[in-house]
N, C-alpha and C. Protein backbone atom coordinates (compact mmCIF):
# COMPACT_ATOMS: atom_id res chain seq x y z
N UNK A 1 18.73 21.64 11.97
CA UNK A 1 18.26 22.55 10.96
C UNK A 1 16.95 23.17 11.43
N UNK A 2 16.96 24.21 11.30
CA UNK A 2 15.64 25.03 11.19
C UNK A 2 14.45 25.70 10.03
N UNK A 3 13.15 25.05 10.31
CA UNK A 3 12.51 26.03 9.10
C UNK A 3 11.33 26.23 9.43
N UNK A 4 10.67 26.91 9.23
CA UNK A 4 9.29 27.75 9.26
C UNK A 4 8.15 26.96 8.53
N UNK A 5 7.41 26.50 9.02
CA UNK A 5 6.26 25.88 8.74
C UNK A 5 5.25 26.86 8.99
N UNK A 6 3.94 26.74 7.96
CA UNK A 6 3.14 27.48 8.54
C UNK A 6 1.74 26.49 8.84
N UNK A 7 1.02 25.92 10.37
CA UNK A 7 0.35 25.27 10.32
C UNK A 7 -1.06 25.68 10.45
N UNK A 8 -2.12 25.10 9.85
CA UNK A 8 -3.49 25.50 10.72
C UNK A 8 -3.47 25.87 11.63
N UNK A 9 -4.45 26.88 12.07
CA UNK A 9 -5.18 27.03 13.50
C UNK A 9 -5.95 25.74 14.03
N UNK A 10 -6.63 24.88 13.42
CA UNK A 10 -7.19 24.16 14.06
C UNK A 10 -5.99 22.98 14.04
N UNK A 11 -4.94 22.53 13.37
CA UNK A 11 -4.18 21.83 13.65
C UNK A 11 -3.19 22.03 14.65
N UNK A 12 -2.88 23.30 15.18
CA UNK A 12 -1.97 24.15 15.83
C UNK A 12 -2.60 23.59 17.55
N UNK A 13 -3.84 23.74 17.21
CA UNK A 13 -4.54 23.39 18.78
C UNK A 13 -4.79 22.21 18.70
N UNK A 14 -5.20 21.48 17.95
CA UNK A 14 -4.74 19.97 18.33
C UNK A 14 -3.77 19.47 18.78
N UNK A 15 -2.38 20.25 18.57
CA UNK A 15 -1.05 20.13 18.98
C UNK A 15 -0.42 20.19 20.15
N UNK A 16 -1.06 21.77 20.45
CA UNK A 16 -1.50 22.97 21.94
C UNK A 16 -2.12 21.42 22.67
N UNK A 17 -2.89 20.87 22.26
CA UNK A 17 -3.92 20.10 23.60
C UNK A 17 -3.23 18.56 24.05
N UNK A 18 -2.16 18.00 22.58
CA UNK A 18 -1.60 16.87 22.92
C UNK A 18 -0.61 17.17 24.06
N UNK A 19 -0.07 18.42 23.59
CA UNK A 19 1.37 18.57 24.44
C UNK A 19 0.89 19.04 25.43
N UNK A 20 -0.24 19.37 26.07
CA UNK A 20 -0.97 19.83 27.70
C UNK A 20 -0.84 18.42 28.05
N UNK A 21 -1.40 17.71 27.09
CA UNK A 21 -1.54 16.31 28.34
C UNK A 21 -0.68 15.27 28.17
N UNK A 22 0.17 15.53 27.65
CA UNK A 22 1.23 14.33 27.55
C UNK A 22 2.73 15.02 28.19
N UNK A 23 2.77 16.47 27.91
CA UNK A 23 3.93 16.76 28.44
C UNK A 23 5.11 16.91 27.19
N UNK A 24 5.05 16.37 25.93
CA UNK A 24 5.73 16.21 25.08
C UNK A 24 5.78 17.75 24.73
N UNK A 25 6.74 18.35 24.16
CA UNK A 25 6.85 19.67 23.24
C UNK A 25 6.17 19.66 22.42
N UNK A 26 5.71 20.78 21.86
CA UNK A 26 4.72 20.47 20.61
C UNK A 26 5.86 20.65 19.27
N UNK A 27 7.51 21.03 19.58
CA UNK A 27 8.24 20.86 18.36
C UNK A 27 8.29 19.99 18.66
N UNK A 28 8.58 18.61 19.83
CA UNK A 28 8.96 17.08 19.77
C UNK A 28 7.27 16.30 19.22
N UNK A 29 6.24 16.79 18.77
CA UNK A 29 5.09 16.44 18.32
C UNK A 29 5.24 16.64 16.95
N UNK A 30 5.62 17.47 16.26
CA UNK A 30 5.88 18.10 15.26
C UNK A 30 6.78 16.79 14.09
N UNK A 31 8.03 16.90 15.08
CA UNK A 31 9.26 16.20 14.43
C UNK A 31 8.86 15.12 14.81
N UNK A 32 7.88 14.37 15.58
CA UNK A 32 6.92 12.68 15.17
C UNK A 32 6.20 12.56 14.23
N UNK A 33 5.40 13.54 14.20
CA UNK A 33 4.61 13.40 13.19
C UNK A 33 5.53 13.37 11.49
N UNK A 34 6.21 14.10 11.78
CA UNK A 34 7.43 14.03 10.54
C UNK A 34 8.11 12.49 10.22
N UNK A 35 8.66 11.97 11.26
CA UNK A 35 9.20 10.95 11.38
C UNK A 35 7.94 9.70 11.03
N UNK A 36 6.87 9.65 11.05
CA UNK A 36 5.44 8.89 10.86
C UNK A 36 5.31 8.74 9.64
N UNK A 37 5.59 10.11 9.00
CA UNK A 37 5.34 10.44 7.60
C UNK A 37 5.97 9.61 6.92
N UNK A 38 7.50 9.93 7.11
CA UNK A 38 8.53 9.47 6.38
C UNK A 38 8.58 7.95 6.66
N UNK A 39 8.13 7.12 7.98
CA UNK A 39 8.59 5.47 8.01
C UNK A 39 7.14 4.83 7.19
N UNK A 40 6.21 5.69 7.03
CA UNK A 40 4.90 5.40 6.09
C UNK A 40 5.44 5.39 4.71
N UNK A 41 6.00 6.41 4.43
CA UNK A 41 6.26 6.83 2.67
C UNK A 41 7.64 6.15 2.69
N UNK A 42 8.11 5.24 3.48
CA UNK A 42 9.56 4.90 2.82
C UNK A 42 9.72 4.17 1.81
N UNK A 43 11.14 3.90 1.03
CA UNK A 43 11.15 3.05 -0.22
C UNK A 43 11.33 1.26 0.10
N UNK A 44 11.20 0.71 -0.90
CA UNK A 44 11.15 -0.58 -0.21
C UNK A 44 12.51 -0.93 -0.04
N UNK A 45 12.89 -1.87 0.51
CA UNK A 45 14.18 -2.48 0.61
C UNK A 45 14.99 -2.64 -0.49
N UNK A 46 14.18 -3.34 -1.50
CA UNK A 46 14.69 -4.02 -2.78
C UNK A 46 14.91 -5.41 -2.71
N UNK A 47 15.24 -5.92 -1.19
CA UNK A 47 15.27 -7.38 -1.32
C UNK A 47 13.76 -8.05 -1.27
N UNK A 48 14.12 -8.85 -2.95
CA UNK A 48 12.93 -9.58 -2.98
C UNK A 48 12.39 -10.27 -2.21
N UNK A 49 13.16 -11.36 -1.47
CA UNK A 49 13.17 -12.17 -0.44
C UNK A 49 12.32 -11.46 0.22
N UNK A 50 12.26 -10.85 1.00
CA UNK A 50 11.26 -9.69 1.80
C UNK A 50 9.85 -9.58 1.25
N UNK A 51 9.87 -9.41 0.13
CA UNK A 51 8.58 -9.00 -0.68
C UNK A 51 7.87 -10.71 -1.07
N UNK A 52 8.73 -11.44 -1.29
CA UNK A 52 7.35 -12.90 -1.07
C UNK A 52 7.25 -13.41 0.22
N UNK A 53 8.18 -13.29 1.19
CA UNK A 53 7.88 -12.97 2.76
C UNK A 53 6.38 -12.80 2.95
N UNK A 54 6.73 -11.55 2.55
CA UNK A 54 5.25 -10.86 3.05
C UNK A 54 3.82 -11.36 2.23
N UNK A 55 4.22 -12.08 1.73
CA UNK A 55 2.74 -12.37 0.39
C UNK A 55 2.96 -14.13 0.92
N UNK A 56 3.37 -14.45 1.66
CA UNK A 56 2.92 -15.91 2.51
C UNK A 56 1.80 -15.85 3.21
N UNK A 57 0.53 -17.20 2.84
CA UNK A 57 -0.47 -16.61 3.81
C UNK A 57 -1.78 -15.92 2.98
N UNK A 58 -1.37 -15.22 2.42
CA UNK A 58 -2.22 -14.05 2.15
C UNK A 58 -3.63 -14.60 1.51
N UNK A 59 -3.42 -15.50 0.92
CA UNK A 59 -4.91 -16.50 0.33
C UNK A 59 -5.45 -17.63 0.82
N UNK A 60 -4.60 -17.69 2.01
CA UNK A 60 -4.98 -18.94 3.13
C UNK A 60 -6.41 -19.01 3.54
N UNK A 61 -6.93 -17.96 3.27
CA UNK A 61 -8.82 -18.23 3.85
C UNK A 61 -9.47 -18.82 2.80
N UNK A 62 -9.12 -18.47 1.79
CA UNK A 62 -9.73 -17.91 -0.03
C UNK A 62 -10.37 -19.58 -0.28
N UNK A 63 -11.66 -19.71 -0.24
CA UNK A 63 -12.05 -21.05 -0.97
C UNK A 63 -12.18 -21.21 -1.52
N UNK A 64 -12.20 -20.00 -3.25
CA UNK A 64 -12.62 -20.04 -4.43
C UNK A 64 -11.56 -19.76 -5.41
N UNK A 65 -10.21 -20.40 -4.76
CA UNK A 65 -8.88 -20.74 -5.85
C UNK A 65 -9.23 -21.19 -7.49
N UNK A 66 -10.14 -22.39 -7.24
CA UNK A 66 -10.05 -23.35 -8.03
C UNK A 66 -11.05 -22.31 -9.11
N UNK A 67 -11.99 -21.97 -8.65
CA UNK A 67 -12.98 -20.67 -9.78
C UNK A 67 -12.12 -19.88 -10.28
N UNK A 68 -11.42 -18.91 -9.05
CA UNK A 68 -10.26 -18.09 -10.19
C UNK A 68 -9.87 -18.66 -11.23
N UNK A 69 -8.91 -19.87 -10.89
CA UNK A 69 -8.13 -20.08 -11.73
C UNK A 69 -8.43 -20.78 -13.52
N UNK A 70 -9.87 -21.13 -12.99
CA UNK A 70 -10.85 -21.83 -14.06
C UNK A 70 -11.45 -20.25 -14.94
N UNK A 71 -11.97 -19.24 -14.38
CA UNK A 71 -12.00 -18.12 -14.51
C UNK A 71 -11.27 -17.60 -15.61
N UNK A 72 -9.70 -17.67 -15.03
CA UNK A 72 -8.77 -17.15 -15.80
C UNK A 72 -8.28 -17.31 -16.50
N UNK A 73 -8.40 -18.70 -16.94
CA UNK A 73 -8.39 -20.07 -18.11
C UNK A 73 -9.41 -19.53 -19.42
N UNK A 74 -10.52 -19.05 -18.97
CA UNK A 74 -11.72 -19.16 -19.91
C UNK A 74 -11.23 -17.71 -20.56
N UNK A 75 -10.63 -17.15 -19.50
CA UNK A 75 -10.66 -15.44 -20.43
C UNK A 75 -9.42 -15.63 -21.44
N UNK A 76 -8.70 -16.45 -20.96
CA UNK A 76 -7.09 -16.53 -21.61
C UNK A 76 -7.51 -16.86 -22.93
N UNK A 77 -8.52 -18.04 -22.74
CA UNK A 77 -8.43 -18.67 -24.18
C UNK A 77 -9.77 -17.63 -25.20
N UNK A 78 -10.67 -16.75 -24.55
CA UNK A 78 -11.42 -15.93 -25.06
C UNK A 78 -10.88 -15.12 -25.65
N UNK A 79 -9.46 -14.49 -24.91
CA UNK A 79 -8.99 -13.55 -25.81
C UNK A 79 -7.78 -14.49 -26.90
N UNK A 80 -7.43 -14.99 -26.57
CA UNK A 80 -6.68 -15.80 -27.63
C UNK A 80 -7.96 -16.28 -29.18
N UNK A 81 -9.35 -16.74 -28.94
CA UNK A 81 -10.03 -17.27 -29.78
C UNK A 81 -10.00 -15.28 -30.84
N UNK A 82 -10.36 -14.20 -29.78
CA UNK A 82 -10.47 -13.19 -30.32
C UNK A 82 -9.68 -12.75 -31.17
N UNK A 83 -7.37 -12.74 -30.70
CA UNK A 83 -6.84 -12.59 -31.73
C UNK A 83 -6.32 -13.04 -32.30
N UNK A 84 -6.52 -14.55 -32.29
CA UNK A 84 -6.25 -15.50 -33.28
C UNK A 84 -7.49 -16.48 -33.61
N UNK A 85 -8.19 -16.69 -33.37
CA UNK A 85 -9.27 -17.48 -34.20
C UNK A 85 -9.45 -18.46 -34.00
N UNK A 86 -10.49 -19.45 -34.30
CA UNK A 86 -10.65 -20.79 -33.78
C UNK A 86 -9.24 -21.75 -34.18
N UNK A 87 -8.55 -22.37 -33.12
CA UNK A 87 -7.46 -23.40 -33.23
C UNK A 87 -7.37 -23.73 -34.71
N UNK A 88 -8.31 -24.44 -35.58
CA UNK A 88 -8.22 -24.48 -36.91
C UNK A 88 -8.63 -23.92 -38.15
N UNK A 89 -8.61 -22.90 -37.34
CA UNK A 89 -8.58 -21.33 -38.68
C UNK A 89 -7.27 -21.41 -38.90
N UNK A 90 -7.63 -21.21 -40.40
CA UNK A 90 -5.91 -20.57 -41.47
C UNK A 90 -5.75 -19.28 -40.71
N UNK A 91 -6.35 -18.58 -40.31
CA UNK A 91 -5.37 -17.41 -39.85
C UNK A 91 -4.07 -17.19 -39.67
């Protein structure tokens, strides 16, 4: 397929100067940079399996688990005291 792009001048010669020294076409520069685009912006797989794959690890340095999680305890029950009230309120 063919189509008409219209690019910068200063991107046009950045292009002009890769394809002097590499030898590549500047349409085979073109249709990489395209192809870059698209394996950057792709959709995910959908398999979950894949997606906690990748989240193995990820807090392995982290020494301040135990604060988060104490942290996140105190807000839970802050907002719980907020919309429901002290444990032995009639509310």
């Amino acid at each position: 397929m063919n189509t008409n792009v219209t690019v910068p001048e200063e991107q046009m010669a950045k292009i002009r100067a890769i394809s002097a020294q590499t030898g590549i076409s500047e349409a085979d520069l073109v249709r990489h940079g395209i192809d870059l685009m698209i394996a950057e912006k792709r959709q995910p797989s959908g398999d979950w399996r894949e997606a906690v794959r990748a989240l193995y690890g990820i807090w392995k340095d982290r020494d301040d688990i135990d604060d988060l999680i104490r942290e996140g305890r105190e807000q839970l029950k802050a907002r719980d005291k907020r919309l429901y009230g002290e444990p032995d309120d009639p509310r």
